[in-house]
C-alpha atoms as a PDB file:
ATOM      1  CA  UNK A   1       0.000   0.000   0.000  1.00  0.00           C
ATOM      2  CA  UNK A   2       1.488   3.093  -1.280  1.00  0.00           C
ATOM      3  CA  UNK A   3       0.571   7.220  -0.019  1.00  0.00           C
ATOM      4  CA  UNK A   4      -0.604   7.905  -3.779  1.00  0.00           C
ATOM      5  CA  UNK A   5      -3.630   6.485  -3.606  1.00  0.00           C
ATOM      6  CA  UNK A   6      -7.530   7.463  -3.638  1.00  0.00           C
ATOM      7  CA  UNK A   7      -7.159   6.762   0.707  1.00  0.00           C
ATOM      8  CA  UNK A   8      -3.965   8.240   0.821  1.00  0.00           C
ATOM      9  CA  UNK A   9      -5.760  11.374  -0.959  1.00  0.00           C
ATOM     10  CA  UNK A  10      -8.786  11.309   1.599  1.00  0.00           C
ATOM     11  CA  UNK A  11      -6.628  11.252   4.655  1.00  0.00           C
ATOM     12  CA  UNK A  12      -4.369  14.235   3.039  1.00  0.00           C
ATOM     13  CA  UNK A  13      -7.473  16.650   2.943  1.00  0.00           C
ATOM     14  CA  UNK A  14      -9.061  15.012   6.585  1.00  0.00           C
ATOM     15  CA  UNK A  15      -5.501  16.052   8.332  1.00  0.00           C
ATOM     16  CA  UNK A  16      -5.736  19.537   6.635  1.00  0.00           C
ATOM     17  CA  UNK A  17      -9.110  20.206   7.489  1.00  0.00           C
ATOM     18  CA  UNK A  18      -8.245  18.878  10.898  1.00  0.00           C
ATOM     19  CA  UNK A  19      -5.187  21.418  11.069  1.00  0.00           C
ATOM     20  CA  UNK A  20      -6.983  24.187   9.892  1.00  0.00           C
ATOM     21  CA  UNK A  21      -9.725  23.717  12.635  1.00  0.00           C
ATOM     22  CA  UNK A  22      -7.418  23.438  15.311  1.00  0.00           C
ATOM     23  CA  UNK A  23      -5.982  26.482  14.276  1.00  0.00           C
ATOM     24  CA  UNK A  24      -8.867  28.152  13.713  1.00  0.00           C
ATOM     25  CA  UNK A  25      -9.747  27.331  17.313  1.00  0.00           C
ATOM     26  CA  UNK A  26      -6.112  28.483  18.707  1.00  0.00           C
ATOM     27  CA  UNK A  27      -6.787  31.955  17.259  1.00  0.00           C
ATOM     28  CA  UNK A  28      -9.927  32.046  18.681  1.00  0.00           C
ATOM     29  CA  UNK A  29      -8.450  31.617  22.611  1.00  0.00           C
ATOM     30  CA  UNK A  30      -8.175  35.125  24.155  1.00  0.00           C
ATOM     31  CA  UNK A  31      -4.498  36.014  24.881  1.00  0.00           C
ATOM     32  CA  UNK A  32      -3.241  35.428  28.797  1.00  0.00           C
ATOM     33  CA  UNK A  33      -2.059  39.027  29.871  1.00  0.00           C
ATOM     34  CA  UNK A  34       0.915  38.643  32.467  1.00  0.00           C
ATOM     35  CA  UNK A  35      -0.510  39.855  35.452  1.00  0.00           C
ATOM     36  CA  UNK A  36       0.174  43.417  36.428  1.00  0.00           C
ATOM     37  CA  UNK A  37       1.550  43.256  39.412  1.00  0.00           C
ATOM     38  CA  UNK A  38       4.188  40.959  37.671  1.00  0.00           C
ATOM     39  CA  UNK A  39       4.442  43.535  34.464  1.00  0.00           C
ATOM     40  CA  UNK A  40       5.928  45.951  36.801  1.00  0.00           C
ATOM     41  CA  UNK A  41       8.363  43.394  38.925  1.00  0.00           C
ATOM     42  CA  UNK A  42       9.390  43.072  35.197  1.00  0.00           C
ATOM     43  CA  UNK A  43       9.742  46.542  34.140  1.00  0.00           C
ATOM     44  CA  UNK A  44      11.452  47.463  37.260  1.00  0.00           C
ATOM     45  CA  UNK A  45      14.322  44.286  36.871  1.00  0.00           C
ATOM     46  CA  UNK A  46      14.722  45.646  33.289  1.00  0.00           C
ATOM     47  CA  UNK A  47      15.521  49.069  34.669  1.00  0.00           C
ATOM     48  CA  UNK A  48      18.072  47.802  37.011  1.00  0.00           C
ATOM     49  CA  UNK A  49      19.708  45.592  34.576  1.00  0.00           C
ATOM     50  CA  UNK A  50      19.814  48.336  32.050  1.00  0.00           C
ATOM     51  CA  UNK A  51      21.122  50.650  35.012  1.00  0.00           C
ATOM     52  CA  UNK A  52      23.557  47.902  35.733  1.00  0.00           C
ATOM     53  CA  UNK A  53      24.783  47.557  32.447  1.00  0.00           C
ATOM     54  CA  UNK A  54      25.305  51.184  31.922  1.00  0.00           C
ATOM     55  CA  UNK A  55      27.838  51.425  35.480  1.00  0.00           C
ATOM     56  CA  UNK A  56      29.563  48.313  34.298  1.00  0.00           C
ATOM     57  CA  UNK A  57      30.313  49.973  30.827  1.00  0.00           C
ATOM     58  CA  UNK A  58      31.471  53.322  32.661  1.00  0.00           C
ATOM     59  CA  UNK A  59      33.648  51.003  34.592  1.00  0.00           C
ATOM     60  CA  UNK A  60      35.445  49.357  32.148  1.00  0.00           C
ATOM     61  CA  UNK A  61      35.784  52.790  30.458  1.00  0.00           C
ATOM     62  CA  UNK A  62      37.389  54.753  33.381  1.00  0.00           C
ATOM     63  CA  UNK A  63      40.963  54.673  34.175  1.00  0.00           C
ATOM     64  CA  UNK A  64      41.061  55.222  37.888  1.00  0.00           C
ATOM     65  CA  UNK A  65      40.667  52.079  39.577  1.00  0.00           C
ATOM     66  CA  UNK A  66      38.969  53.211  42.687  1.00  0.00           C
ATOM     67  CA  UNK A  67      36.441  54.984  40.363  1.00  0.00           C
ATOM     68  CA  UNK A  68      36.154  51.410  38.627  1.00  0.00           C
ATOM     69  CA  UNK A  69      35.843  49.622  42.043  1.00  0.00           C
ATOM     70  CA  UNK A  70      32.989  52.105  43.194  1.00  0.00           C
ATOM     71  CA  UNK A  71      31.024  51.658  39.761  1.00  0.00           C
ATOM     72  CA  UNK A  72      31.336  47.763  39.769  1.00  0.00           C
ATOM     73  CA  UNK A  73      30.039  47.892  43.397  1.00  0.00           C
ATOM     74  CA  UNK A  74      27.228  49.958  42.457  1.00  0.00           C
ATOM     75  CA  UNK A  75      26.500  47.649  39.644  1.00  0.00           C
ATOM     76  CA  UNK A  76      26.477  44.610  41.742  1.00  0.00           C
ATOM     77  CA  UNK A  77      23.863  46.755  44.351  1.00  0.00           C
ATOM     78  CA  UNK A  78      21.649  47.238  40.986  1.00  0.00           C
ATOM     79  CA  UNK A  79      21.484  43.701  40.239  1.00  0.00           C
ATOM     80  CA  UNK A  80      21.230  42.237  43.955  1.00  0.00           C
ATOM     81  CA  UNK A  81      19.802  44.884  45.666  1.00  0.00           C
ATOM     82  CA  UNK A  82      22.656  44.763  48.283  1.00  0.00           C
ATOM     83  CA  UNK A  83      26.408  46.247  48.507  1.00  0.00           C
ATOM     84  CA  UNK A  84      28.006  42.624  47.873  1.00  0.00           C
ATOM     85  CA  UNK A  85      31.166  44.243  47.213  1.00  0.00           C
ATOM     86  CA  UNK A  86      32.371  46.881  49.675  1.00  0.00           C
ATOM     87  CA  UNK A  87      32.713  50.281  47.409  1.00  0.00           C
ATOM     88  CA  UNK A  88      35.296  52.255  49.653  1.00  0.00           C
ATOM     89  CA  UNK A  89      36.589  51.622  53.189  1.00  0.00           C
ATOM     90  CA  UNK A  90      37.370  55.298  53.992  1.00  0.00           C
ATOM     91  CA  UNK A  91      36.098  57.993  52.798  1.00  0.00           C
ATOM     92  CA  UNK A  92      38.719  59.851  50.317  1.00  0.00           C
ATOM     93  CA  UNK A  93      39.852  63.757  49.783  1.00  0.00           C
ATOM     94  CA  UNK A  94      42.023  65.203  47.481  1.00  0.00           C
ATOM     95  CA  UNK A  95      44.586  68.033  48.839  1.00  0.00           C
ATOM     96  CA  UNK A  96      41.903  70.490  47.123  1.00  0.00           C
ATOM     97  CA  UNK A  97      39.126  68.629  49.061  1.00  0.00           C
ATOM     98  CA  UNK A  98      41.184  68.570  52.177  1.00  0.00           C
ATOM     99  CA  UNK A  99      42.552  72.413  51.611  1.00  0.00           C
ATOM    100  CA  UNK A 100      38.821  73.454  51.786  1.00  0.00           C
ATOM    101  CA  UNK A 101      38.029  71.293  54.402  1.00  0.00           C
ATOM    102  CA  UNK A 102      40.672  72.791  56.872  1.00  0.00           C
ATOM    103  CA  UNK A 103      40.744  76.503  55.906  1.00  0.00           C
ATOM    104  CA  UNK A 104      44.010  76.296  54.068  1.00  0.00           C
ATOM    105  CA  UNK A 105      45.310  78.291  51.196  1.00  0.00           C
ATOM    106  CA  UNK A 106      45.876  76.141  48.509  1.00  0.00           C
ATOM    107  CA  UNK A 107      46.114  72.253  47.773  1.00  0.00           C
ATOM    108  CA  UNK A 108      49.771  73.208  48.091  1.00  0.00           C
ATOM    109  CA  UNK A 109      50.157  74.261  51.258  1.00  0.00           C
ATOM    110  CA  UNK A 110      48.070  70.804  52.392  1.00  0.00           C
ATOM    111  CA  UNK A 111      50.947  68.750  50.640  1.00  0.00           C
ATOM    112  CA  UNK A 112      53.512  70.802  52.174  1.00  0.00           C
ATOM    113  CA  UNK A 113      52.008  70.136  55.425  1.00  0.00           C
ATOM    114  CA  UNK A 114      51.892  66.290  54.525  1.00  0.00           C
ATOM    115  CA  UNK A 115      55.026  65.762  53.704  1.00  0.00           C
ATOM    116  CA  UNK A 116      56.753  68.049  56.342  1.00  0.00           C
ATOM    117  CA  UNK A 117      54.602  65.384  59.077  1.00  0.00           C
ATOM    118  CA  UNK A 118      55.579  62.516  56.917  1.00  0.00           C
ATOM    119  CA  UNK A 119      51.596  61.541  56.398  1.00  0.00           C
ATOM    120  CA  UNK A 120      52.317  59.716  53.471  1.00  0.00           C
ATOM    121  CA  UNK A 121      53.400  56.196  52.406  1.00  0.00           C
ATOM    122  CA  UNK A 122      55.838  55.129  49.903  1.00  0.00           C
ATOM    123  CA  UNK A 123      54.467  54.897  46.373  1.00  0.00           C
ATOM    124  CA  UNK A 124      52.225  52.912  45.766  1.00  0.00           C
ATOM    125  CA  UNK A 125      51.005  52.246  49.256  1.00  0.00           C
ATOM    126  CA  UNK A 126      48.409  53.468  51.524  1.00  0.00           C
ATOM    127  CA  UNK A 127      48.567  53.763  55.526  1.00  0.00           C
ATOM    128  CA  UNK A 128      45.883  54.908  58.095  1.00  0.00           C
ATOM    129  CA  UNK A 129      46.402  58.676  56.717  1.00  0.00           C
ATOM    130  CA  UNK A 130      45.955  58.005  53.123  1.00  0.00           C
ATOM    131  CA  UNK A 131      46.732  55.641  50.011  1.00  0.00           C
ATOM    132  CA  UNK A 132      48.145  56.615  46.482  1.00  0.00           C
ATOM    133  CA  UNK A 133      46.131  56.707  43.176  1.00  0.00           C
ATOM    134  CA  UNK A 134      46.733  57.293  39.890  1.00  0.00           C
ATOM    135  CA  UNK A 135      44.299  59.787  38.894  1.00  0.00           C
ATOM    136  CA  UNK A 136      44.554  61.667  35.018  1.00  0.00           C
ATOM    137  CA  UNK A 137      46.586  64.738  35.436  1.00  0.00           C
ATOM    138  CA  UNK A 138      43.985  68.177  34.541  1.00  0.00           C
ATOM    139  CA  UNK A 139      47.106  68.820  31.795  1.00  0.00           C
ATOM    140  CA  UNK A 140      47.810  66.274  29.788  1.00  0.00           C
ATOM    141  CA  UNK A 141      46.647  62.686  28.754  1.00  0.00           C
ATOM    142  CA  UNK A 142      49.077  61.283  31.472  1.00  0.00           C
ATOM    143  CA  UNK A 143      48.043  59.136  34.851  1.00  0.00           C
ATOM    144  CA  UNK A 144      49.666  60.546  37.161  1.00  0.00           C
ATOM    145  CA  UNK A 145      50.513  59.482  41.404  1.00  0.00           C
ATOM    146  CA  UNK A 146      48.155  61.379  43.797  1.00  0.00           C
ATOM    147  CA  UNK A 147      47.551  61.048  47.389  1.00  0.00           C
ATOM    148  CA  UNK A 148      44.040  60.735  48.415  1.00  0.00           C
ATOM    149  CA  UNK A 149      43.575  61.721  52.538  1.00  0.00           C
ATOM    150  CA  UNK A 150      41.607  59.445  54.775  1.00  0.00           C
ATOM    151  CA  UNK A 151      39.792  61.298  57.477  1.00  0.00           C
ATOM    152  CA  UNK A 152      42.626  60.540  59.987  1.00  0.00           C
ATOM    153  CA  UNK A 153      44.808  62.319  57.275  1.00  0.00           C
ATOM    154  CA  UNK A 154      42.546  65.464  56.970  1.00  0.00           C
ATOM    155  CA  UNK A 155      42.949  65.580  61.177  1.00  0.00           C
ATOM    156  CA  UNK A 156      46.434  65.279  61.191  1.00  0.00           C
ATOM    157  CA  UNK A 157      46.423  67.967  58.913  1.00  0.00           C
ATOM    158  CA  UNK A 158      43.804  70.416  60.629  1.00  0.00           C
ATOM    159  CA  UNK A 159      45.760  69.588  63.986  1.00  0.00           C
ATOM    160  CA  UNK A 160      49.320  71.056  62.348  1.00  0.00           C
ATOM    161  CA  UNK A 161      47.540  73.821  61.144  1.00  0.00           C
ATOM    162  CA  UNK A 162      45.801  74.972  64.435  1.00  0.00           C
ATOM    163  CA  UNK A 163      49.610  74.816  65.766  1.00  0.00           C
ATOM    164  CA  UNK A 164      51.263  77.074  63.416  1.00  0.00           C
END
């Protein structure tokens, strides 16, 4: 028995007519809607993830590592919802920051101050007053060494100042 004959023909249009009433019958269920409630749990977890995406991009665009460990942290937050990764464990100042901070003239005079106390560590290093980063000098396209102030840094140096 071959699938050429006058049965095989009969069963050919059965199983289309079959097929096209089961479709027929598919188009005619009404479409589940996702439940609102979960729509926005959606929308919301697409926003973060986009978010997310966008720090992790900055991060592997920026040069200055602590700027790259802060933006990965804040990434991770966006995705978990938590600080997984620790961004910073002090607080940091630049010698402008700090200058501002304690009254003093210039950024200058705070990094005379330093190294006249001997605040700061050899390069690259970091103690309880401070740690080294390289941080892309105003000038140029170079990295250059700078020495970021911890709070116990910015004391020291308010402290020398109220003695002079």
């Amino acid at each position: 028995m071959g699938f050429t004959g006058k049965k095989a023909l009969e069963f050919k249009f059965k199983y289309i007519d079959a097929f096209n009433a089961m479709e027929r019958a598919l188009n005619k269920l009404p479409e589940e809607k996702l439940n609102p409630v979960l729509q926005a749990e959606l929308a919301v977890t697409r926003a973060k993830t986009a978010k997310a995406n966008a720090l992790y991009r900055i991060a592997m665009a920026t040069a200055s590592e602590t700027s790259k460990q802060t933006l990965l942290a804040n990434a991770a937050k966006e995705i978990t919802g938590e600080m997984i990764i620790p961004a910073l464990q002090h607080k940091e100042y630049s010698a402008t920051e700090v200058a501002k901070l304690v009254n003093a003239s210039s950024a200058n005079k705070v990094g005379r101050i330093c190294n006249k106390l001997g605040l700061k560590a050899e390069q690259p290093g970091q103690n309880e007053y401070g740690r080294w980063a390289s941080s892309k000098s105003k000038y140029s396209n170079k990295e250059t060494p700078q020495w970021l102030y911890f709070d116990k840094g910015v004391t020291a140096i308010r402290q020398a100042m109220l003695k002079n």
